[in-house]
C-alpha atoms as a PDB file:
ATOM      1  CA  UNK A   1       0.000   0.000   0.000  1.00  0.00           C
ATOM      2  CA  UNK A   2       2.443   2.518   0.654  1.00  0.00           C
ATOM      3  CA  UNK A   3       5.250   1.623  -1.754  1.00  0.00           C
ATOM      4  CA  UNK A   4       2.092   2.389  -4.152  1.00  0.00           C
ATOM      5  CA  UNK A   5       1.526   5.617  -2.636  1.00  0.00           C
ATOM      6  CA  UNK A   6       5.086   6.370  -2.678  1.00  0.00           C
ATOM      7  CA  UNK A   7       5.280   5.373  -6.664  1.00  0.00           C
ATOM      8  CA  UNK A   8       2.337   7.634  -7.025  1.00  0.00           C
ATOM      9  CA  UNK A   9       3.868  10.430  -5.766  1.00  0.00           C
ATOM     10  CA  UNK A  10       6.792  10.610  -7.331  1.00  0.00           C
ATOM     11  CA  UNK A  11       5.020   9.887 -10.858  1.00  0.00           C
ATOM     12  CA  UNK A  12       2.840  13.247  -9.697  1.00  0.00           C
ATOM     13  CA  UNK A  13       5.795  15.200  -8.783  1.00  0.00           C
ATOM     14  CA  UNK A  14       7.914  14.117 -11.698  1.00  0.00           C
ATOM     15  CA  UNK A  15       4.944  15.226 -14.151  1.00  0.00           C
ATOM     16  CA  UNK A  16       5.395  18.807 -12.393  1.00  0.00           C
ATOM     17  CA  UNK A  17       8.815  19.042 -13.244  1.00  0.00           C
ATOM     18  CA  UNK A  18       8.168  18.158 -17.091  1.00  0.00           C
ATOM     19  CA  UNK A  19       5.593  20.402 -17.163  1.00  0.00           C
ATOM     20  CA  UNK A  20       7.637  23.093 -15.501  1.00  0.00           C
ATOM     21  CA  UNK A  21      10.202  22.215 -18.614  1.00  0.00           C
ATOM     22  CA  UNK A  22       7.776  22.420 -21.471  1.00  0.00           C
ATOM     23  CA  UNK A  23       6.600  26.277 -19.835  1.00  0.00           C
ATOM     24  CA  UNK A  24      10.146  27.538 -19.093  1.00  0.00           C
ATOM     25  CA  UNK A  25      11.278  25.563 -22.776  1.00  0.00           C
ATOM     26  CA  UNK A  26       8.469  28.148 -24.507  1.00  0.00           C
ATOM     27  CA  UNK A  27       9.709  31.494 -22.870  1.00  0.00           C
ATOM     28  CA  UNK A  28      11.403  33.613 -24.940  1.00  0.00           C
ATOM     29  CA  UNK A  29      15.216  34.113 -24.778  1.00  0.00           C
ATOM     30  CA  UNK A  30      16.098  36.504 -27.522  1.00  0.00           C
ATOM     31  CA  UNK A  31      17.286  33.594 -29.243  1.00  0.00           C
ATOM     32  CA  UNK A  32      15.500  30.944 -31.985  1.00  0.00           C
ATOM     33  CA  UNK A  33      13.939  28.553 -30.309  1.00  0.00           C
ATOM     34  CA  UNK A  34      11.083  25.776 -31.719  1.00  0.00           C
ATOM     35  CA  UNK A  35       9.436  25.715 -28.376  1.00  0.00           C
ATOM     36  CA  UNK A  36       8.189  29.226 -28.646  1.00  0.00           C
ATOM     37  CA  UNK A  37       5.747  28.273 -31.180  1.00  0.00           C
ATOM     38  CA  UNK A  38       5.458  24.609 -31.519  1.00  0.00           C
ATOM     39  CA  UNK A  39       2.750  24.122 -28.848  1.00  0.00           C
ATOM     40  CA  UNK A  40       0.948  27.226 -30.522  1.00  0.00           C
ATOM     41  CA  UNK A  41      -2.536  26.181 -31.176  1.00  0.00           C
ATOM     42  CA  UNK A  42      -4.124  26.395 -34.726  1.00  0.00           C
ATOM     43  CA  UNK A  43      -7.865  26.139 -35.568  1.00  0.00           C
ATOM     44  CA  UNK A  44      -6.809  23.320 -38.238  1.00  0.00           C
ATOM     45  CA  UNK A  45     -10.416  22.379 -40.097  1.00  0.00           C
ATOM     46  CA  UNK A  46     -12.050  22.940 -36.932  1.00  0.00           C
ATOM     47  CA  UNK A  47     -10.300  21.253 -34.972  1.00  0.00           C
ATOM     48  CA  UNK A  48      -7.508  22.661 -32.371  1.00  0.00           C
ATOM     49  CA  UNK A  49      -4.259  21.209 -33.293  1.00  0.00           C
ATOM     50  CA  UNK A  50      -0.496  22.162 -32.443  1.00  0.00           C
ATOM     51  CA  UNK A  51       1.503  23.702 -34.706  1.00  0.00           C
ATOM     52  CA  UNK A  52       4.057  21.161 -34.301  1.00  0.00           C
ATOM     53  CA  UNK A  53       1.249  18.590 -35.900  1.00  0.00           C
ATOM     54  CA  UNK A  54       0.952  20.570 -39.053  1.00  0.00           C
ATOM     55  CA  UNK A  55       4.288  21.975 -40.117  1.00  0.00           C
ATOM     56  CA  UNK A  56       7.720  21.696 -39.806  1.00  0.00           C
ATOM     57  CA  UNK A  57       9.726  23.942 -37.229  1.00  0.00           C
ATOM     58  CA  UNK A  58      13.268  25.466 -37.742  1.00  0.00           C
ATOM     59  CA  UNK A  59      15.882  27.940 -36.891  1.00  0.00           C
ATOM     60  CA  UNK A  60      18.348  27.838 -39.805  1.00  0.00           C
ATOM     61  CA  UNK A  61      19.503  31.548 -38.068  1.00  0.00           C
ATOM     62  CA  UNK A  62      20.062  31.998 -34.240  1.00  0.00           C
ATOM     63  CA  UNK A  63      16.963  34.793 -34.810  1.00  0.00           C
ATOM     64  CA  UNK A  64      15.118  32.815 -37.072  1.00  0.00           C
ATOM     65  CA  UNK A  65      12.429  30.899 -36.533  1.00  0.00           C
ATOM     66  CA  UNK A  66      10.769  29.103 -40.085  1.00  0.00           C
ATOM     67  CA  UNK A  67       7.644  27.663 -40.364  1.00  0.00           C
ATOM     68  CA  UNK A  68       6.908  25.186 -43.201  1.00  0.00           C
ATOM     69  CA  UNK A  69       3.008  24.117 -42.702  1.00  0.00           C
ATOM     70  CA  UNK A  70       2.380  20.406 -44.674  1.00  0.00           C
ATOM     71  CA  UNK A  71      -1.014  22.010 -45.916  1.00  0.00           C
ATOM     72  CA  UNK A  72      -0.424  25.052 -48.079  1.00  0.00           C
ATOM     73  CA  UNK A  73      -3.684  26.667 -47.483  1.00  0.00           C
ATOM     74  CA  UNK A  74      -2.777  26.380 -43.695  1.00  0.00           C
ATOM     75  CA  UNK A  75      -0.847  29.421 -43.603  1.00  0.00           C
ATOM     76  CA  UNK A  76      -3.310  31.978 -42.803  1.00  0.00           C
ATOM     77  CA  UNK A  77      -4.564  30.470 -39.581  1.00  0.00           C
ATOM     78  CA  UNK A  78      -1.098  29.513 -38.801  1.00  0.00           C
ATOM     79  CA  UNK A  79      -0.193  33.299 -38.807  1.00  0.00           C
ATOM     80  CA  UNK A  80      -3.204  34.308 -37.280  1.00  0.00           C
ATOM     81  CA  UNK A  81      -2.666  31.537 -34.281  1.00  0.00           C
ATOM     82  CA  UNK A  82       0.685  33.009 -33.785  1.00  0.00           C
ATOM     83  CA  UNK A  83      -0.113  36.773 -33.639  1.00  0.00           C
ATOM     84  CA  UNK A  84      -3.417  35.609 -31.087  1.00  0.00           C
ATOM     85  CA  UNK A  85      -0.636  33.736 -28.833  1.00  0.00           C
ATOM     86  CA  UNK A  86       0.867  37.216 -28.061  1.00  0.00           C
ATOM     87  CA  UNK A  87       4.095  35.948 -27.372  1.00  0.00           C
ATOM     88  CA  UNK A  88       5.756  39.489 -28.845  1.00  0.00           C
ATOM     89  CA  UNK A  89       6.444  37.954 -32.109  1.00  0.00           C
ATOM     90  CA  UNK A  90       5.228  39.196 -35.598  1.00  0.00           C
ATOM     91  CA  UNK A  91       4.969  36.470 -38.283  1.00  0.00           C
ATOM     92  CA  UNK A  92       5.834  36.829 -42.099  1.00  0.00           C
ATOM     93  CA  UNK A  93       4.077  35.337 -44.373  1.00  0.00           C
ATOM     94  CA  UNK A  94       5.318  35.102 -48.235  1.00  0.00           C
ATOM     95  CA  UNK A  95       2.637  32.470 -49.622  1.00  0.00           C
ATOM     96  CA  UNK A  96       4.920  29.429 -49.252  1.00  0.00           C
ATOM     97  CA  UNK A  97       6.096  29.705 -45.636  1.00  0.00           C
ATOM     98  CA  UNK A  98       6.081  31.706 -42.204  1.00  0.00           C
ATOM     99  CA  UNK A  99       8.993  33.463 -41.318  1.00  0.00           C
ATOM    100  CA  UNK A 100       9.122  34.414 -37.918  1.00  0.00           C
ATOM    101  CA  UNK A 101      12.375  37.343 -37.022  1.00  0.00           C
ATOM    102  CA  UNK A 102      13.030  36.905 -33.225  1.00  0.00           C
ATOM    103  CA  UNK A 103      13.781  40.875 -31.740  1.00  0.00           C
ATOM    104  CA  UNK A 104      16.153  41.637 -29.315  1.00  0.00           C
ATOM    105  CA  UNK A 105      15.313  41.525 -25.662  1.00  0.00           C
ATOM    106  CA  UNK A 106      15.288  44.941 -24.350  1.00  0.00           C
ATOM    107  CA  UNK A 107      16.476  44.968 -20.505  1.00  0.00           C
ATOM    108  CA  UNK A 108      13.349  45.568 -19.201  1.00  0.00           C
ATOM    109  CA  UNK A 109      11.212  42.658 -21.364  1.00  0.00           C
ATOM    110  CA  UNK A 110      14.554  40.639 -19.940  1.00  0.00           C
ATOM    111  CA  UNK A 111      13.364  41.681 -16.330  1.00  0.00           C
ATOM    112  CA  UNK A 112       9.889  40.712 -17.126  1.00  0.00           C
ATOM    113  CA  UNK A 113      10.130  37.377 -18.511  1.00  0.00           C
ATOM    114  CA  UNK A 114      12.482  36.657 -15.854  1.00  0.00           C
ATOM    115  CA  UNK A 115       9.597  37.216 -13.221  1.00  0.00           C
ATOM    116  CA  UNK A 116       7.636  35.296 -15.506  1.00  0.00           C
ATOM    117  CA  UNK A 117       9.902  31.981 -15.240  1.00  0.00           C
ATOM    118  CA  UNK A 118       9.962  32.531 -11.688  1.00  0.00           C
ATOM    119  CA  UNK A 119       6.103  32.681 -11.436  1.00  0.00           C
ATOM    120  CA  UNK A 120       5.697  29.651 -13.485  1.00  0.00           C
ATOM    121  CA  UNK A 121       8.028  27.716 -11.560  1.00  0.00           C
ATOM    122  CA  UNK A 122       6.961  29.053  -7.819  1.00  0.00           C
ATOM    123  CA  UNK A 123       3.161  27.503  -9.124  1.00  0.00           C
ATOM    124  CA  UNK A 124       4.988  23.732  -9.850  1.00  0.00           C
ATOM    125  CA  UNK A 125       6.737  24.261  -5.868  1.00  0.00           C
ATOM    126  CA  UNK A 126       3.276  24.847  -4.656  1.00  0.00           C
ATOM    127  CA  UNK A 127       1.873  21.825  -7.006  1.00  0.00           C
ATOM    128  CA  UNK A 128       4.822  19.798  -5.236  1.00  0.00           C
ATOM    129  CA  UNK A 129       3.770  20.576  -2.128  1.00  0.00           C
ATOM    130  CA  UNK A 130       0.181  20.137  -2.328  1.00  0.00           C
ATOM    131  CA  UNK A 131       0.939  16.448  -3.943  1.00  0.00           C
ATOM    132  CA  UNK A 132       3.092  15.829  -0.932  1.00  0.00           C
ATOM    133  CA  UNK A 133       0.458  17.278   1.280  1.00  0.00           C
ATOM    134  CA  UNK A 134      -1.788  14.299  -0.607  1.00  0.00           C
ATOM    135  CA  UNK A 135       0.929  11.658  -0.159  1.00  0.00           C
ATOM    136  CA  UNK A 136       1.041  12.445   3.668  1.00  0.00           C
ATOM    137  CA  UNK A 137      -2.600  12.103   4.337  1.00  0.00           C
ATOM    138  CA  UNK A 138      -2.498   9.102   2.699  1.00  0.00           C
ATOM    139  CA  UNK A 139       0.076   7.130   4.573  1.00  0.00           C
ATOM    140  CA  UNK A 140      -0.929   8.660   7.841  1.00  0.00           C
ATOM    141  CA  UNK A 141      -5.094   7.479   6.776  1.00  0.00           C
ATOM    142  CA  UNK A 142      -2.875   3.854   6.250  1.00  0.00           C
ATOM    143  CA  UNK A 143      -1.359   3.976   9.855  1.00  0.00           C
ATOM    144  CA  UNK A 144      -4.806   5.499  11.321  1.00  0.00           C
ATOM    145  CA  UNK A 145      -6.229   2.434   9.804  1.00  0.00           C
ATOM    146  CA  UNK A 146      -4.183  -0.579  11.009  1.00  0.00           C
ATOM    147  CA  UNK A 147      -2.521  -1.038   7.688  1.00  0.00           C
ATOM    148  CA  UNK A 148       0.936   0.537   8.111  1.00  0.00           C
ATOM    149  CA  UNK A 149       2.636   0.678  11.530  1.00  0.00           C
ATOM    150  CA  UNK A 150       4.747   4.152  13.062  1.00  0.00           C
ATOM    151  CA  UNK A 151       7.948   3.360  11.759  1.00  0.00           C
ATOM    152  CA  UNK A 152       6.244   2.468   7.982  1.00  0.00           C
ATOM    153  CA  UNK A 153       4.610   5.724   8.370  1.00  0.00           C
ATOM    154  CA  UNK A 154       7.502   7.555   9.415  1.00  0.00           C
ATOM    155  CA  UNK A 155      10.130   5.864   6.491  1.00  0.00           C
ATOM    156  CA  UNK A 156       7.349   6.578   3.859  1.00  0.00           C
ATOM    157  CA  UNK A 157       6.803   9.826   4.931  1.00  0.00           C
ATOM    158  CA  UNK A 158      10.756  10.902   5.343  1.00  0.00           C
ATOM    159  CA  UNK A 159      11.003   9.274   1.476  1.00  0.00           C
ATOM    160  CA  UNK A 160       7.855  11.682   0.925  1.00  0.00           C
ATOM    161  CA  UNK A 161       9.850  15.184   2.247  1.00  0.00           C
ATOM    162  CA  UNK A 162      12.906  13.450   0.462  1.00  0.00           C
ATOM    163  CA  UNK A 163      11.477  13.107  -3.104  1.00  0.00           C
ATOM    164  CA  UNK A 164       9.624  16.013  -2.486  1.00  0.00           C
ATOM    165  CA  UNK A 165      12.678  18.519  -1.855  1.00  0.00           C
ATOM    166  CA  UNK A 166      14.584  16.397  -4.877  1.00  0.00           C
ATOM    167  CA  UNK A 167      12.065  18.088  -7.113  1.00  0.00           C
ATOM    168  CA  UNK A 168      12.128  21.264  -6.016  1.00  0.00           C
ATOM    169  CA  UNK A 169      16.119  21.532  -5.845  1.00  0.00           C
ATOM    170  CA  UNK A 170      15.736  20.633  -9.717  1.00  0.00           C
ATOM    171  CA  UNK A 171      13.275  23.053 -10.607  1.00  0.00           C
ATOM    172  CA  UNK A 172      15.114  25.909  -8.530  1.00  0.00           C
ATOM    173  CA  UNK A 173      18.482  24.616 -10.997  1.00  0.00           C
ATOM    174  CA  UNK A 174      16.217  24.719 -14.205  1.00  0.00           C
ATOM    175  CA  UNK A 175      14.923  28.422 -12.823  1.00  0.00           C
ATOM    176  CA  UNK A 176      18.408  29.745 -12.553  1.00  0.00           C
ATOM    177  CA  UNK A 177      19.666  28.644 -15.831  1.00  0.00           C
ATOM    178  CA  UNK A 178      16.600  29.883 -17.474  1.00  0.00           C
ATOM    179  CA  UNK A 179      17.186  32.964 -15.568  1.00  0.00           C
ATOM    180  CA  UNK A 180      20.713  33.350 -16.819  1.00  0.00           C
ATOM    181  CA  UNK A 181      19.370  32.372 -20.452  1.00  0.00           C
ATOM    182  CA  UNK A 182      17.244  34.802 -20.620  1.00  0.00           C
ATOM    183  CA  UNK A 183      19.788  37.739 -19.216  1.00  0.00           C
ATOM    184  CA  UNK A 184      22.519  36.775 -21.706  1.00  0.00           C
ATOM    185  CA  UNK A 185      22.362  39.350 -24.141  1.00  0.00           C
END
């Protein structure tokens, strides 16, 4: 019971720090960067679909993103999906393609995308947290219960704080390199 609590948890809590990776991969750095757009989403036919699904990504330039949709006639919602993202990017269209020039940073948009990684990442510590909080209830509802004894309790929930500050070590690491990404100029 509480070795499946304990896998659980750290499935949770290791789901947090991808996701934290996928929202910090997206920010912009003043650099090319696929992530910025790829999880864009495009009214394809209806349907919502990421831009990664329906056209090719690259950065043949370090301020160049290129867009190559599969479907031609694509192209228009493609731009329009990027301009609605308002990520502070203009796309270029030429009939065949999407060009997308990546600006320069200005200090302050530095300072405020910085506060913006930290944001993101102080909501995954407090998603941590709460699934710890979960975790914790849990094995002390088994030990309440009759089906874990004190020192079961007490090992699971030590490997609980243990997993749990793991996690957030990692995402402070991924913070500050993002943070010094970002500030390069």
């Amino acid at each position: 019971m509480i070795d499946d609590i304990l896998l659980e948890t750290d499935d949770k809590m290791d789901k947090a720090v991808q996701f934290l990776q996928q929202e910090l991969s997206g920010l912009r750095t003043g650099k090319a960067n696929p992530a910025l757009v790829e999880h864009i989403t495009v009214d394809y036919y209806g349907s919502p679909t990421r831009l990664r699904d329906i056209a090719n990504i690259s950065t043949p330039e370090p301020r160049l993103i290129v867009i190559n949709p599969f479907d031609p006639s694509s192209l228009g919602l493609i731009e329009k999906a990027i301009v609605v993202a308002n990520i502070g990017i203009t796309p270029m269209n030429d009939g065949r393609l999407i060009r997308v020039p990546i600006p320069e940073l200005s200090e302050e948009r530095r300072k405020e995308m910085v506060k913006m990684a930290g944001r993101v990442t102080e909501e995954q510590r407090v998603s941590i947290r709460n699934i710890r909080r979960d975790a914790n209830e849990q094995v002390k509802g088994l030990q309440k219960s009759g089906d874990a004894t004190e020192d079961e309790r007490d090992a699971a929930l030590g490997d609980i704080q243990k997993a749990t500050d793991e996690r957030i070590k990692k995402m402070d690491a991924m913070l500050a390199a993002k943070e010094k990404e970002i500030m390069a100029v």
